[in-house]
PDB file of N, CA and C in Angstrom:
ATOM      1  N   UNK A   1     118.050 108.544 100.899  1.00  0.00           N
ATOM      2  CA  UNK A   1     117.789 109.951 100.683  1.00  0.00           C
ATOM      3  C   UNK A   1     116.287 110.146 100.461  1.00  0.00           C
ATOM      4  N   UNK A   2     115.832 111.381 101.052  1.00  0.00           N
ATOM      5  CA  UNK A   2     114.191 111.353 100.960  1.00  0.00           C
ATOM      6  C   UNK A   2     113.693 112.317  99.815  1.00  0.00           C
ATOM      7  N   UNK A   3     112.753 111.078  99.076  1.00  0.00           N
ATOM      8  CA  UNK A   3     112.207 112.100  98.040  1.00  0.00           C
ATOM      9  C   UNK A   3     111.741 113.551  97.913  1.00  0.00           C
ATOM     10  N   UNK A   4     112.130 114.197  97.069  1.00  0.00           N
ATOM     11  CA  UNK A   4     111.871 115.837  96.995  1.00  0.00           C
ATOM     12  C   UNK A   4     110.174 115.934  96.358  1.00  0.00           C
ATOM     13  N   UNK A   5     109.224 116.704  97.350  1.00  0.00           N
ATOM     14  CA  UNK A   5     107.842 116.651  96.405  1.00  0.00           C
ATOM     15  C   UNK A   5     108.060 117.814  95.681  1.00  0.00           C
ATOM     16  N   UNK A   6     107.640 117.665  94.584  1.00  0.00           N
ATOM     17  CA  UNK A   6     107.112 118.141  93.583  1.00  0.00           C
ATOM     18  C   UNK A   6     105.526 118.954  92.809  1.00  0.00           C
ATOM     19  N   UNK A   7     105.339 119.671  92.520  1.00  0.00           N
ATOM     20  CA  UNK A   7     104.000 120.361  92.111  1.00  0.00           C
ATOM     21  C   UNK A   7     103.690 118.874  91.952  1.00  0.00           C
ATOM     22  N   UNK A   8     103.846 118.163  90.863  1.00  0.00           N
ATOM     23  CA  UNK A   8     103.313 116.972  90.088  1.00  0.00           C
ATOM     24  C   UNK A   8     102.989 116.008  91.261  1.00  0.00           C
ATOM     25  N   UNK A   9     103.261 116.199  92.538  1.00  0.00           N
ATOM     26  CA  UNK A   9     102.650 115.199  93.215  1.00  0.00           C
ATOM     27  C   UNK A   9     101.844 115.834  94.406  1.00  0.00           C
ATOM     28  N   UNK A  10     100.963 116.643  94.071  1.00  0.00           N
ATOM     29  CA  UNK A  10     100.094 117.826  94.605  1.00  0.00           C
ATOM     30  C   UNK A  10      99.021 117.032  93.951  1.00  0.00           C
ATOM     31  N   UNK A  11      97.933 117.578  95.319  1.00  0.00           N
ATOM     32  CA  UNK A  11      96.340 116.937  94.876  1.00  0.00           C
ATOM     33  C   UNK A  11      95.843 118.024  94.049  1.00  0.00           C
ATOM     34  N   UNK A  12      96.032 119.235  93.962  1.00  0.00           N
ATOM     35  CA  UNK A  12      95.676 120.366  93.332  1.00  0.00           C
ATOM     36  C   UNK A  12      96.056 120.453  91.657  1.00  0.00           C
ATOM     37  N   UNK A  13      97.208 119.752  91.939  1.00  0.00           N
ATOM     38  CA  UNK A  13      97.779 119.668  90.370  1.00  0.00           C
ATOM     39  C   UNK A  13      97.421 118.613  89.557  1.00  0.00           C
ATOM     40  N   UNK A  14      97.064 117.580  89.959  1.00  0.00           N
ATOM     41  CA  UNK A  14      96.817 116.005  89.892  1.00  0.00           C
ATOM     42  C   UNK A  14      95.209 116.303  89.159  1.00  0.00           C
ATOM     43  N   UNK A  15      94.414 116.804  90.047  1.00  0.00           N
ATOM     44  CA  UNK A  15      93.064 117.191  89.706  1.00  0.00           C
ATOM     45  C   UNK A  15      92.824 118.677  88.773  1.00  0.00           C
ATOM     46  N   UNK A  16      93.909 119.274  88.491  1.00  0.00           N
ATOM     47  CA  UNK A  16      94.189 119.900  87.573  1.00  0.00           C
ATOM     48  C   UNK A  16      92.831 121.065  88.560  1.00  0.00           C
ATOM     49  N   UNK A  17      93.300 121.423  89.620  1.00  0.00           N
ATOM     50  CA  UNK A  17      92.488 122.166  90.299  1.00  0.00           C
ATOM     51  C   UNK A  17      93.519 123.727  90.859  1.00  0.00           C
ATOM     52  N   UNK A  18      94.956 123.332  90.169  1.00  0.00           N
ATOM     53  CA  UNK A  18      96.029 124.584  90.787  1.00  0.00           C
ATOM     54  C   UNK A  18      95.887 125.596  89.621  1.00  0.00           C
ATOM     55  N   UNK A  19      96.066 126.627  90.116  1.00  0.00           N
ATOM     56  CA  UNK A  19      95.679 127.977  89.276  1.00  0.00           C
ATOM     57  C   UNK A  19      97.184 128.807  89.538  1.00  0.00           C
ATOM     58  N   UNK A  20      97.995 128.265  89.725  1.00  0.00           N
ATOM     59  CA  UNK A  20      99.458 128.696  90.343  1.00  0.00           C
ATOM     60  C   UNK A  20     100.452 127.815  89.581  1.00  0.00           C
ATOM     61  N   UNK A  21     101.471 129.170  88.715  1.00  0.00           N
ATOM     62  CA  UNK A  21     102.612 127.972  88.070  1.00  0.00           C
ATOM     63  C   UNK A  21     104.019 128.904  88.643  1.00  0.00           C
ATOM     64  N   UNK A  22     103.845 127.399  89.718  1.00  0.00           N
ATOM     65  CA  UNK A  22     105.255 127.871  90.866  1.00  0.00           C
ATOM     66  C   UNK A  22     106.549 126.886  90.313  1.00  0.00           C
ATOM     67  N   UNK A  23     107.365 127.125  90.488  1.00  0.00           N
ATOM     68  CA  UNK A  23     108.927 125.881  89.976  1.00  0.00           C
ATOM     69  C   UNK A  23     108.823 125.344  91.711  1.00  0.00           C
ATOM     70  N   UNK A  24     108.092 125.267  92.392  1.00  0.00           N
ATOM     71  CA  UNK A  24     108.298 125.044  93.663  1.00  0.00           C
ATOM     72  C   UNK A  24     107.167 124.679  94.315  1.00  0.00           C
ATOM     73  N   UNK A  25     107.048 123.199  95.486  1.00  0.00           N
ATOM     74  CA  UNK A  25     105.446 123.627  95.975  1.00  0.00           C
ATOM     75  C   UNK A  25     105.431 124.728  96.545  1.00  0.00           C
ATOM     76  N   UNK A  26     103.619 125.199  96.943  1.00  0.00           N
ATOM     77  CA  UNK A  26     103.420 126.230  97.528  1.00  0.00           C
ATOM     78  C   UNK A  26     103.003 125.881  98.620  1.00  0.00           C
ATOM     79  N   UNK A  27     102.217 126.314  99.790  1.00  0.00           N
ATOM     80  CA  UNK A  27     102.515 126.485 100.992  1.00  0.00           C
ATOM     81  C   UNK A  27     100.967 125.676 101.015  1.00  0.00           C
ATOM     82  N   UNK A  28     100.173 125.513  99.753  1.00  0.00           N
ATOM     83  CA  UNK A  28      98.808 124.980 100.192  1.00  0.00           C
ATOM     84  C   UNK A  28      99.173 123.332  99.453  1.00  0.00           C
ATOM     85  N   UNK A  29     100.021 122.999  99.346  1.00  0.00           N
ATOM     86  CA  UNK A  29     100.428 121.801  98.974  1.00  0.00           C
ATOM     87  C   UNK A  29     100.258 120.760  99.777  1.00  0.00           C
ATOM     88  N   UNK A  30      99.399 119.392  99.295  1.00  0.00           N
ATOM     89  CA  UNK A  30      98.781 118.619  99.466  1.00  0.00           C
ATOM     90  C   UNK A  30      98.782 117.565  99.225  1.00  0.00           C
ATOM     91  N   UNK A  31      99.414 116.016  99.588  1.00  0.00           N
ATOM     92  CA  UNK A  31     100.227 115.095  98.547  1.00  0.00           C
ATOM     93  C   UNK A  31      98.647 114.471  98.139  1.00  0.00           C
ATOM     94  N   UNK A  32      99.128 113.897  96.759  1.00  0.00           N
ATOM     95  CA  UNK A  32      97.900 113.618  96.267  1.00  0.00           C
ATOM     96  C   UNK A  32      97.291 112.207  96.648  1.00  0.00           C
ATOM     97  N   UNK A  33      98.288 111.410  97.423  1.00  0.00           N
ATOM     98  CA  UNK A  33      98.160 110.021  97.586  1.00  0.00           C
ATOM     99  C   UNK A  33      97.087 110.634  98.796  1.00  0.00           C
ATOM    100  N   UNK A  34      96.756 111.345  99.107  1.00  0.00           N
ATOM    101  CA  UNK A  34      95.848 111.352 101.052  1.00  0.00           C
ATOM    102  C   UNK A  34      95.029 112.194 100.481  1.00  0.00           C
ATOM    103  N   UNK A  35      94.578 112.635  99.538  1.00  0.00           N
ATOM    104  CA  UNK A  35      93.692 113.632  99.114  1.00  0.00           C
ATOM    105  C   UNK A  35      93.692 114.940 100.141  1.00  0.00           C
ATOM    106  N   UNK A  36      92.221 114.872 100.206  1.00  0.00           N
ATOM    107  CA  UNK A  36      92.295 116.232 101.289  1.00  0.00           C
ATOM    108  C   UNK A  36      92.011 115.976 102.766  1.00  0.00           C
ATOM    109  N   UNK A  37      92.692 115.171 102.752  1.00  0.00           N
ATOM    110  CA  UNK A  37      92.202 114.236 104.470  1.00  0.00           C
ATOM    111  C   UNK A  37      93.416 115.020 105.331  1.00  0.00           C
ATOM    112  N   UNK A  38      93.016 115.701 106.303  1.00  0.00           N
ATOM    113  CA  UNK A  38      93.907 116.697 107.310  1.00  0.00           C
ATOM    114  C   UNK A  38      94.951 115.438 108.088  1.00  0.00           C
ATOM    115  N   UNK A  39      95.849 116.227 108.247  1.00  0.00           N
ATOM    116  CA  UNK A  39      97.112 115.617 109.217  1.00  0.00           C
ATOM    117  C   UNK A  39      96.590 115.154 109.891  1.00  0.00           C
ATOM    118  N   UNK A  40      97.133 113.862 110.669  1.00  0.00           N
ATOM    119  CA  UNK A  40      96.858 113.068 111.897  1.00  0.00           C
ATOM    120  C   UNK A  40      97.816 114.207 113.103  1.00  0.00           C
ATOM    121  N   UNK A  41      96.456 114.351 114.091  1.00  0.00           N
ATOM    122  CA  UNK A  41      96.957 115.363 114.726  1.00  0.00           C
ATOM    123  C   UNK A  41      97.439 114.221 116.149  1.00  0.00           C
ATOM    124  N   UNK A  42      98.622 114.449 117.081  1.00  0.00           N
ATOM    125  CA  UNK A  42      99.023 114.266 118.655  1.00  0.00           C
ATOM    126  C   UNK A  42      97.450 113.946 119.392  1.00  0.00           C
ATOM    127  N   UNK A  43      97.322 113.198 120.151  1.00  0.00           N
ATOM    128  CA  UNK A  43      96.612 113.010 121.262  1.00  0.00           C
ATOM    129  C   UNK A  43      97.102 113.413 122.526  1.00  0.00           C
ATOM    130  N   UNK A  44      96.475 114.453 123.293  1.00  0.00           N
ATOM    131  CA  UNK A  44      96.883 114.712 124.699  1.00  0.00           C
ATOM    132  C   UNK A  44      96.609 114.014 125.270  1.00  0.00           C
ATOM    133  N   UNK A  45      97.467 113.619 126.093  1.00  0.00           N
ATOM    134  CA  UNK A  45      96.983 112.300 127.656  1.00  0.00           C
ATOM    135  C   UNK A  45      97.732 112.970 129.221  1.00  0.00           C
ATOM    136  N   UNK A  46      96.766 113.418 129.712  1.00  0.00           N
ATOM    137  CA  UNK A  46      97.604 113.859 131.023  1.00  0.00           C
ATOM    138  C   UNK A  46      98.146 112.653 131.902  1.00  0.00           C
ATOM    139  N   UNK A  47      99.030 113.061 132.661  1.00  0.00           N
ATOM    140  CA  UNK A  47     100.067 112.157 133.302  1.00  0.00           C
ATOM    141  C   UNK A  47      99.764 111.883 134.294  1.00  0.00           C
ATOM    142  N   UNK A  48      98.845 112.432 135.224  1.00  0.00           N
ATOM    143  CA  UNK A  48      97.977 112.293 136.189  1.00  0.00           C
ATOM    144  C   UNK A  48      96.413 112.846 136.561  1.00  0.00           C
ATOM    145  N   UNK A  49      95.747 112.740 137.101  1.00  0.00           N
ATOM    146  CA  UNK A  49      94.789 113.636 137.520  1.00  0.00           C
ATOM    147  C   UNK A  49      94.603 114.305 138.240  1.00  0.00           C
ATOM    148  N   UNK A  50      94.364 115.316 138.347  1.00  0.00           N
ATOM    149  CA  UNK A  50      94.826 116.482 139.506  1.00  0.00           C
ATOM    150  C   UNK A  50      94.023 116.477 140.442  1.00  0.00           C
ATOM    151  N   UNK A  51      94.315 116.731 141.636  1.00  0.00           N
ATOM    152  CA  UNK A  51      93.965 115.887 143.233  1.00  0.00           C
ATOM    153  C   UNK A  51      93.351 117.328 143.762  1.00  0.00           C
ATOM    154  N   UNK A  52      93.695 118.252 143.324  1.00  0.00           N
ATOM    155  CA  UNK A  52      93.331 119.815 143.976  1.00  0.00           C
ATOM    156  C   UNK A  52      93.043 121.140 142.898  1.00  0.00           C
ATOM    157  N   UNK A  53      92.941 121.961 143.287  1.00  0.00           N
ATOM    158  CA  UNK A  53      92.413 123.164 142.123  1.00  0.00           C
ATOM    159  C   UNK A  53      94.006 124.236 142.332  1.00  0.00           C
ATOM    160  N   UNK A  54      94.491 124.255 141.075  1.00  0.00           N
ATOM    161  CA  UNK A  54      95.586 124.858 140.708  1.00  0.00           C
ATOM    162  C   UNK A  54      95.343 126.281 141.583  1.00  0.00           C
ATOM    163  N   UNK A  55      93.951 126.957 141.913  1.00  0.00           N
ATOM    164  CA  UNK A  55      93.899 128.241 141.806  1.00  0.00           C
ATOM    165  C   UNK A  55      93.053 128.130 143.043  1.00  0.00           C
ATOM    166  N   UNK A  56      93.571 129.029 144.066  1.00  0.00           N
ATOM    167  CA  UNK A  56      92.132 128.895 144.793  1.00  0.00           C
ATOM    168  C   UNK A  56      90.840 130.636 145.113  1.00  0.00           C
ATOM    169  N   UNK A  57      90.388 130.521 144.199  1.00  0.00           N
ATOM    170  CA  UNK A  57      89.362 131.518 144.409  1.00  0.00           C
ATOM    171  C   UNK A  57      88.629 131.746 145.562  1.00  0.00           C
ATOM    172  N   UNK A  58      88.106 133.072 146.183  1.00  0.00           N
ATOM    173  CA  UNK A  58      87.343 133.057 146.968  1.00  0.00           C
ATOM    174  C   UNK A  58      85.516 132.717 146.572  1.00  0.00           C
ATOM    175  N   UNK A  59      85.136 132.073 147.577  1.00  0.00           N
ATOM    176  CA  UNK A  59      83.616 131.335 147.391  1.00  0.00           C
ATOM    177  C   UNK A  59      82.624 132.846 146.996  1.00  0.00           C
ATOM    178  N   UNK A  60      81.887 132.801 146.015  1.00  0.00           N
ATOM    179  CA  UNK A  60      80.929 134.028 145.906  1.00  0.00           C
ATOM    180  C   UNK A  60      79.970 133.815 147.410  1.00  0.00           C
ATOM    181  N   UNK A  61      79.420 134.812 147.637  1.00  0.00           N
ATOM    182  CA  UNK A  61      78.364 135.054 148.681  1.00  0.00           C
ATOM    183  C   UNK A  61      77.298 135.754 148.347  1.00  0.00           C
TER     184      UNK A  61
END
């Protein structure tokens, strides 16, 4: 079963930096073990390289 977080395990609360007394986290909740280091975001990798132009415009003159 997966642990339920808690205010008490908020970087905000930890550093005694929350100004909010919720029975619940709030939506700026932050585990305190990663500080304020942002989500590891997806890497895009296209599946091929495209051989031609999706669009074909006319040439300016």
């Amino acid at each position: 079963m997966a642990k339920r977080i808690t205010c008490k395990d908020c970087y905000f609360h930890v550093n005694m930096l929350c100004a909010l007394k919720c029975q619940e986290p709030c939506p700026t909740f932050r585990p305190a073990a990663r500080g304020l280091a942002p989500e590891r975001q997806l890497t895009f990798v296209f599946r091929s390289e495209r051989t031609r132009t999706a669009y074909a415009f006319p040439q300016p003159q």
